[in-house]
N, C-alpha and C. Protein backbone atom coordinates (compact mmCIF):
# COMPACT_ATOMS: atom_id res chain seq x y z
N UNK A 1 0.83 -1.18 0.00
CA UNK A 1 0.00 0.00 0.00
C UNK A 1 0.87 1.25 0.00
N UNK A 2 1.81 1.59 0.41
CA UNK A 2 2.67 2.36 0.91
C UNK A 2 3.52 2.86 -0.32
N UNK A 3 3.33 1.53 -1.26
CA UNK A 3 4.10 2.01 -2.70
C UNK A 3 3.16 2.67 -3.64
N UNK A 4 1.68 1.87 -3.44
CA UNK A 4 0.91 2.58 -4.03
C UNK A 4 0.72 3.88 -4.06
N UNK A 5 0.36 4.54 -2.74
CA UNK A 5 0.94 5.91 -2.37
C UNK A 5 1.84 6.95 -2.62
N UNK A 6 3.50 5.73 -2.87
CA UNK A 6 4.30 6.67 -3.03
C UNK A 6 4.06 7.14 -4.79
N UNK A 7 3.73 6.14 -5.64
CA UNK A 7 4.02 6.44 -6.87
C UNK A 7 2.50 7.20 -7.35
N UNK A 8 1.66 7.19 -6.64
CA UNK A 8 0.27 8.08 -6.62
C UNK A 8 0.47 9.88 -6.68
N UNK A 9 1.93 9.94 -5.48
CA UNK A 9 1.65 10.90 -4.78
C UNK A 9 2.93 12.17 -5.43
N UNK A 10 3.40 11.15 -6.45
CA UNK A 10 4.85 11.25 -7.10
C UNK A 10 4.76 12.77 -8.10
N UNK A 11 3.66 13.29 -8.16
CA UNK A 11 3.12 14.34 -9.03
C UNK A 11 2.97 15.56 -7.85
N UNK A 12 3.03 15.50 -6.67
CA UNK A 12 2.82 16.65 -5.89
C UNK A 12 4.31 17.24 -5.39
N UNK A 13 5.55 17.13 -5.94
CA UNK A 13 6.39 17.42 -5.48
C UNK A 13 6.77 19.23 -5.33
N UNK A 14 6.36 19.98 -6.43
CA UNK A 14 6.35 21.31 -6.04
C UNK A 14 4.96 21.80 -5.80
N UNK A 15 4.42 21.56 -5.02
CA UNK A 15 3.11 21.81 -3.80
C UNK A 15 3.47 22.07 -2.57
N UNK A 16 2.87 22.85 -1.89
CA UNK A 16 3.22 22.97 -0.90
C UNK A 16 1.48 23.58 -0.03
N UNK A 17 1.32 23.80 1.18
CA UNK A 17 0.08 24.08 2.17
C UNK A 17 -0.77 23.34 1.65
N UNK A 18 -2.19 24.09 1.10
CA UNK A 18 -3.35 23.58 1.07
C UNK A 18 -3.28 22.25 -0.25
N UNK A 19 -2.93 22.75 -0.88
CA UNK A 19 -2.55 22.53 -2.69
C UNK A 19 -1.90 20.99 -2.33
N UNK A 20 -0.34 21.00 -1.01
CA UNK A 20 -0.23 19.57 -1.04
C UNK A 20 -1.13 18.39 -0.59
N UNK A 21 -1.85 19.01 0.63
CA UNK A 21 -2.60 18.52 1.38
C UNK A 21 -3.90 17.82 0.52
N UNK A 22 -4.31 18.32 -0.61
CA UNK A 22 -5.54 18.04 -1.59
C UNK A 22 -4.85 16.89 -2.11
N UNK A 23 -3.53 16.89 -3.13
CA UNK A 23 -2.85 16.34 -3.51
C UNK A 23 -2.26 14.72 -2.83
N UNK A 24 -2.17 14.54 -1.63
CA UNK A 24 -2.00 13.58 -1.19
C UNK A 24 -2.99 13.49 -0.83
N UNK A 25 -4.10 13.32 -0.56
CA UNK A 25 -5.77 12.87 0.13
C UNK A 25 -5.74 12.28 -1.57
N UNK A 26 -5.80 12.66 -2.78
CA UNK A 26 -6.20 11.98 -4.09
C UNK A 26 -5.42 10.78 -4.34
N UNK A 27 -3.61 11.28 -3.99
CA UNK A 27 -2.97 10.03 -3.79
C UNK A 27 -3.22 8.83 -3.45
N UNK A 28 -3.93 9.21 -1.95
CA UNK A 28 -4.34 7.95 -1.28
C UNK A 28 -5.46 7.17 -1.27
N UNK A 29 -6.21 8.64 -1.67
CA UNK A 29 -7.66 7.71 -2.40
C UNK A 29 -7.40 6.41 -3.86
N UNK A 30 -6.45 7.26 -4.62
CA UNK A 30 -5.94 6.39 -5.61
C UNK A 30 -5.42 5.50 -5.37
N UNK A 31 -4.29 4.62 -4.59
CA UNK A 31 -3.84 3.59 -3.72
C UNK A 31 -5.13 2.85 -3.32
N UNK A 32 -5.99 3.71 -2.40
CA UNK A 32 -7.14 2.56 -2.03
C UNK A 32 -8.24 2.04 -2.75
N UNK A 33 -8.27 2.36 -3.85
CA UNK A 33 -9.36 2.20 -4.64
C UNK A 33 -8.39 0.58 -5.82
N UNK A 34 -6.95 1.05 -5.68
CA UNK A 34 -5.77 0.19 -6.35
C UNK A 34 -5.83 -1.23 -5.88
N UNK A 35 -5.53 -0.91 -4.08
CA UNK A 35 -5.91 -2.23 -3.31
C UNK A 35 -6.76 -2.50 -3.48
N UNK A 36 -8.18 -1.96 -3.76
CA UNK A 36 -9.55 -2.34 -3.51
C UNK A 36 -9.49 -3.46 -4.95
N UNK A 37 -9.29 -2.82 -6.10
CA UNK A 37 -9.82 -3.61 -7.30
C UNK A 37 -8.41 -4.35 -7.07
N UNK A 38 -7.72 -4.97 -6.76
CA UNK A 38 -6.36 -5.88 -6.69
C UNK A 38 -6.93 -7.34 -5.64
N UNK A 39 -7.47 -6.36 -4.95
CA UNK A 39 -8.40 -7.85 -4.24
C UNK A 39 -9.64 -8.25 -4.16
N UNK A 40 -10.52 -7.71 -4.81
CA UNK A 40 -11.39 -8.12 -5.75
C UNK A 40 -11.28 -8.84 -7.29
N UNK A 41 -10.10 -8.37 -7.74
CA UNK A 41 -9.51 -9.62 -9.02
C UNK A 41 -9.32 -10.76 -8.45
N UNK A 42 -8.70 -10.33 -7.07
CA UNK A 42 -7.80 -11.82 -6.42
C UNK A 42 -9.13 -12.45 -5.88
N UNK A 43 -10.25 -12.43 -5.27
CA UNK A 43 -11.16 -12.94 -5.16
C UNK A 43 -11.85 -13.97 -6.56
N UNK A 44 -12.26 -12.67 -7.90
CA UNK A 44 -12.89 -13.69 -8.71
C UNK A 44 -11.89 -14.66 -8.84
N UNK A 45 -10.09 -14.52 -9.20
CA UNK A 45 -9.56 -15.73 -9.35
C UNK A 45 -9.55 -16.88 -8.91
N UNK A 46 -9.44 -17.01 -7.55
CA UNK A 46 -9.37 -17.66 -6.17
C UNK A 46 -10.94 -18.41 -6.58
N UNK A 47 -12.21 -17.68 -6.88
CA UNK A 47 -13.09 -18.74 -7.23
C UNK A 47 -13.56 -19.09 -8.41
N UNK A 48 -12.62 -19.00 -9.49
CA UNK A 48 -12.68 -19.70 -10.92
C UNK A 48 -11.78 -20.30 -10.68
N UNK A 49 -10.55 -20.72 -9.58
CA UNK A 49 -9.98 -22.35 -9.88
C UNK A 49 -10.99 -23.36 -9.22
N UNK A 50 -9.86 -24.53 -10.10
CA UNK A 50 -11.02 -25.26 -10.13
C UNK A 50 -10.92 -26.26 -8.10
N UNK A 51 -11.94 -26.61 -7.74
CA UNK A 51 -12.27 -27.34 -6.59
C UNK A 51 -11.22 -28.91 -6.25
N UNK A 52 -10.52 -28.51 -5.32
CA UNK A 52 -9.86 -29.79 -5.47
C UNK A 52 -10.56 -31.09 -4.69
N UNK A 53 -10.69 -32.07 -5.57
CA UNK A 53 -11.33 -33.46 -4.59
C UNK A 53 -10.85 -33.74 -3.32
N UNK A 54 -11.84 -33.70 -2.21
CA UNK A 54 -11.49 -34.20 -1.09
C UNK A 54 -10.74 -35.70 -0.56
């Protein structure tokens, strides 16, 4: 998550007060929305393999 962030947030470098503060809140929204659909793929995958016999 933390990388997601960093390379999100990689565009606010000459920002500074309010301007950075907007800027990283989008960052991180972008990261979580990253994780969000990353484990929701990993979900449908996880149940399109196939069932192993007991």
């Amino acid at each position: 998550m933390a990388a997601l962030i960093a390379v999100a947030n990689s565009h606010a470098g000459g920002l500074s007060g309010d301007a950075l503060k907007v800027a990283v809140a989008d960052g991180i929204q972008i990261a979580f929305w990253l994780a969000a659909a990353g484990v929701a793929v990993s979900l449908v995958f996880v149940m399109a393999l196939p069932k192993k016999p007991a």
